[in-house]
C-alpha atoms as a PDB file:
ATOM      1  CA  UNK A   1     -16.824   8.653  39.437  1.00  0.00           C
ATOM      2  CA  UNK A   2     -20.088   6.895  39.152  1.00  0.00           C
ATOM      3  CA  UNK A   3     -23.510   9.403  39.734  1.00  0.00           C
ATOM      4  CA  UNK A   4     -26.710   7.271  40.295  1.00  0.00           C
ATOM      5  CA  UNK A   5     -29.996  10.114  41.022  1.00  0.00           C
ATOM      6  CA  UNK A   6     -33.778   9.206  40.878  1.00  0.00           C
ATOM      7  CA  UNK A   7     -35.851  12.058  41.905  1.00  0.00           C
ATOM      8  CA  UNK A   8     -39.558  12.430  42.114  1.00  0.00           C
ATOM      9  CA  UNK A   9     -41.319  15.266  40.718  1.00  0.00           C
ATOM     10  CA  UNK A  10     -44.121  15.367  41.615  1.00  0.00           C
ATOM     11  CA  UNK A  11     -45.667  15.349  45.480  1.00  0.00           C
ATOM     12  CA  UNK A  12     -46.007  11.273  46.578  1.00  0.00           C
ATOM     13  CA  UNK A  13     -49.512  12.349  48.033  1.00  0.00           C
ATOM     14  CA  UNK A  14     -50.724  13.330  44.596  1.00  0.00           C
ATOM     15  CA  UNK A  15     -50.555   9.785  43.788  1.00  0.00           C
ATOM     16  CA  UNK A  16     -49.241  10.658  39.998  1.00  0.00           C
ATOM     17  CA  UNK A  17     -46.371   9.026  39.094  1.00  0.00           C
ATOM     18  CA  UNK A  18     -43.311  11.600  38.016  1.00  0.00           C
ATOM     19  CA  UNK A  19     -39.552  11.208  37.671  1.00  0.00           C
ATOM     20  CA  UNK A  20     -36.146  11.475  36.786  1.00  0.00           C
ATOM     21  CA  UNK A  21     -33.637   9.090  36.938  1.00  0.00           C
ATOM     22  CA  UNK A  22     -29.917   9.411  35.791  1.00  0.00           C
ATOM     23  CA  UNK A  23     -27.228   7.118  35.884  1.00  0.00           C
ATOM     24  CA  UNK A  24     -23.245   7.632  34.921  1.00  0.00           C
ATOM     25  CA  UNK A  25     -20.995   4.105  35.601  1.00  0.00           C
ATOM     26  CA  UNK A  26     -17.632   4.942  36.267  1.00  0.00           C
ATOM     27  CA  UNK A  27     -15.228   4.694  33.567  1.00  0.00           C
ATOM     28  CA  UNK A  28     -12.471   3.497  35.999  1.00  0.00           C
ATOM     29  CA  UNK A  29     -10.331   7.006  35.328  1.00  0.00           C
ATOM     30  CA  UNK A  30     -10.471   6.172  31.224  1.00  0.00           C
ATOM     31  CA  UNK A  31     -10.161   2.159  31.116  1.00  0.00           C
ATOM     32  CA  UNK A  32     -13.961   1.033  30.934  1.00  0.00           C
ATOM     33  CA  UNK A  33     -15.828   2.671  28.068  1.00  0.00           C
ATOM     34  CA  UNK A  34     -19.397   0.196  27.931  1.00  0.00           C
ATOM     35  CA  UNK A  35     -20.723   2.118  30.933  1.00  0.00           C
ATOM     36  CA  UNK A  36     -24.350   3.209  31.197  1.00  0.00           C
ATOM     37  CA  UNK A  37     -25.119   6.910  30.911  1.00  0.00           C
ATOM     38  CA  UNK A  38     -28.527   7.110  30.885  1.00  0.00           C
ATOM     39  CA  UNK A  39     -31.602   9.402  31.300  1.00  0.00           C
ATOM     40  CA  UNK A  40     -35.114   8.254  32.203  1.00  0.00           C
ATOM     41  CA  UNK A  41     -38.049  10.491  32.623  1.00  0.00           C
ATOM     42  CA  UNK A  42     -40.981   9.350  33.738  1.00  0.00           C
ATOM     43  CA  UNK A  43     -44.393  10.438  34.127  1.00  0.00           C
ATOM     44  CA  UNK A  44     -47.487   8.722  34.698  1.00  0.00           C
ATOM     45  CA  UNK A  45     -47.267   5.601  32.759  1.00  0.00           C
ATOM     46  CA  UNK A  46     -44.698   6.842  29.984  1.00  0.00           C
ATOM     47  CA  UNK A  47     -41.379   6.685  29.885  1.00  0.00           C
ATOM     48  CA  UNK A  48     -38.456   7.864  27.917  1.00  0.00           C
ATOM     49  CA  UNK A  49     -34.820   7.237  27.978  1.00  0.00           C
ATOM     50  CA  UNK A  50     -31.816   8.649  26.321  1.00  0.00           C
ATOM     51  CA  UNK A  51     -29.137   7.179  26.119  1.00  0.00           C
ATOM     52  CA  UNK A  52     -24.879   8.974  25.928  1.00  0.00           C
ATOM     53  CA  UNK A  53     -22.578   6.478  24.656  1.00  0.00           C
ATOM     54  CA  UNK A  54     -18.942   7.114  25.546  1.00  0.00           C
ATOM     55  CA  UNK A  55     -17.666   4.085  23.717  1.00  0.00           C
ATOM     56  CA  UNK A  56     -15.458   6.524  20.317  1.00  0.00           C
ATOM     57  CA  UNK A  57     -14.131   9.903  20.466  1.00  0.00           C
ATOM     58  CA  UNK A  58     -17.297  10.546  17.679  1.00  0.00           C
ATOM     59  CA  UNK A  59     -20.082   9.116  19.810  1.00  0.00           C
ATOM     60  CA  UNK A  60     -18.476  11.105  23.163  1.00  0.00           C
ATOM     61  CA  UNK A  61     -18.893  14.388  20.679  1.00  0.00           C
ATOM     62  CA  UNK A  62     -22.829  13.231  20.214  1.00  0.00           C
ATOM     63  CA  UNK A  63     -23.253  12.708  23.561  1.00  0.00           C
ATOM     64  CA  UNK A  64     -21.885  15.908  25.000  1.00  0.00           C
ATOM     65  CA  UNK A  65     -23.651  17.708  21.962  1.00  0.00           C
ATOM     66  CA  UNK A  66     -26.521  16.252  23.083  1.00  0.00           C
ATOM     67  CA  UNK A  67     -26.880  16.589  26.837  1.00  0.00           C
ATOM     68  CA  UNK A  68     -25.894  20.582  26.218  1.00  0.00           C
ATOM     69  CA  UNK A  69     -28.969  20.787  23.835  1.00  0.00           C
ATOM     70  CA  UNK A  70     -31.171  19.188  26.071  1.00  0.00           C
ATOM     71  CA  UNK A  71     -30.116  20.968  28.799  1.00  0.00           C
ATOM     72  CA  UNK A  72     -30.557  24.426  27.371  1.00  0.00           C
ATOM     73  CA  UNK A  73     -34.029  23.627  25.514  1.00  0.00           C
ATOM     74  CA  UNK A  74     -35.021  22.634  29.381  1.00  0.00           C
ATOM     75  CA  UNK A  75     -33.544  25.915  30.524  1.00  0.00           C
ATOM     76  CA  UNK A  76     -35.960  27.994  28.123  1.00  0.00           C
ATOM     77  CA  UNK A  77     -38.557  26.097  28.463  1.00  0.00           C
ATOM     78  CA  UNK A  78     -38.446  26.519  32.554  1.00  0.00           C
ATOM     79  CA  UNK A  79     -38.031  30.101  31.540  1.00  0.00           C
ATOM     80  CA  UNK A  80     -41.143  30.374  29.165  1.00  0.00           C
ATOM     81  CA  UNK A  81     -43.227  28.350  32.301  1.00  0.00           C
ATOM     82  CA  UNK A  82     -42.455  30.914  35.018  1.00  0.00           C
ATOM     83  CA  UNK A  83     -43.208  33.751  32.380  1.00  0.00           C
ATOM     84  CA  UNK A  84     -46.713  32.100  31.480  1.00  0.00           C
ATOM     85  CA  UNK A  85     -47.376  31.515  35.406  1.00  0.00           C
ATOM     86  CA  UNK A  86     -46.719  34.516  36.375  1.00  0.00           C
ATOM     87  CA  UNK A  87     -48.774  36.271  33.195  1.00  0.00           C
ATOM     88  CA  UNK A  88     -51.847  33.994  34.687  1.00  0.00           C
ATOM     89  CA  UNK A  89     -51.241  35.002  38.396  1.00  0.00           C
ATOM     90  CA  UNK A  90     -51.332  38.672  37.473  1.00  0.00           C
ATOM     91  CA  UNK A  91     -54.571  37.864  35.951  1.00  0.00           C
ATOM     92  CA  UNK A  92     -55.910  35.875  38.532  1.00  0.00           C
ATOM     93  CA  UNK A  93     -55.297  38.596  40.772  1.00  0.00           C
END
């Protein structure tokens, strides 16, 4: 199952650049292991991609190793953002 996402962060009117693309080729059920699984954020005029390769049982262990880290340092850092926003709207108020 192939998953091909680009979404925009950032409001088009602001006129600042910001995304995320992901792309996961299909493996055809197991036979086709060069695919591209790939992660680009963008913001501005900087980039950076990361790249899962599925091509050994050793590299599929990095890659799922590494898409859980990243996922959960995103997670707490989402988490510390709200707690800081909402610290600095209280004291706005």
């Amino acid at each position: 199952m192939a998953y091909r996402k680009r979404v925009f962060l950032n409001p088009i009117s602001d006129s600042i650049p910001s995304f995320i693309q992901a792309t996961a080729d299909s493996s055809d059920e197991g036979r086709y292991l060069l695919g591209n699984y790939s992660v680009i954020i963008g913001d501005c005029r900087r980039n950076a991609m990361l790249e899962f390769s599925l091509t050994n049982a050793h590299q599929r262990t990095i890659s799922i190793q590494k898409i859980d880290k990243l996922f959960k340092v995103i997670s707490e850092f989402r988490d510390a953002v709200y707690a800081e926003a909402e610290a600095i709207n209280k004291l706005e108020k």
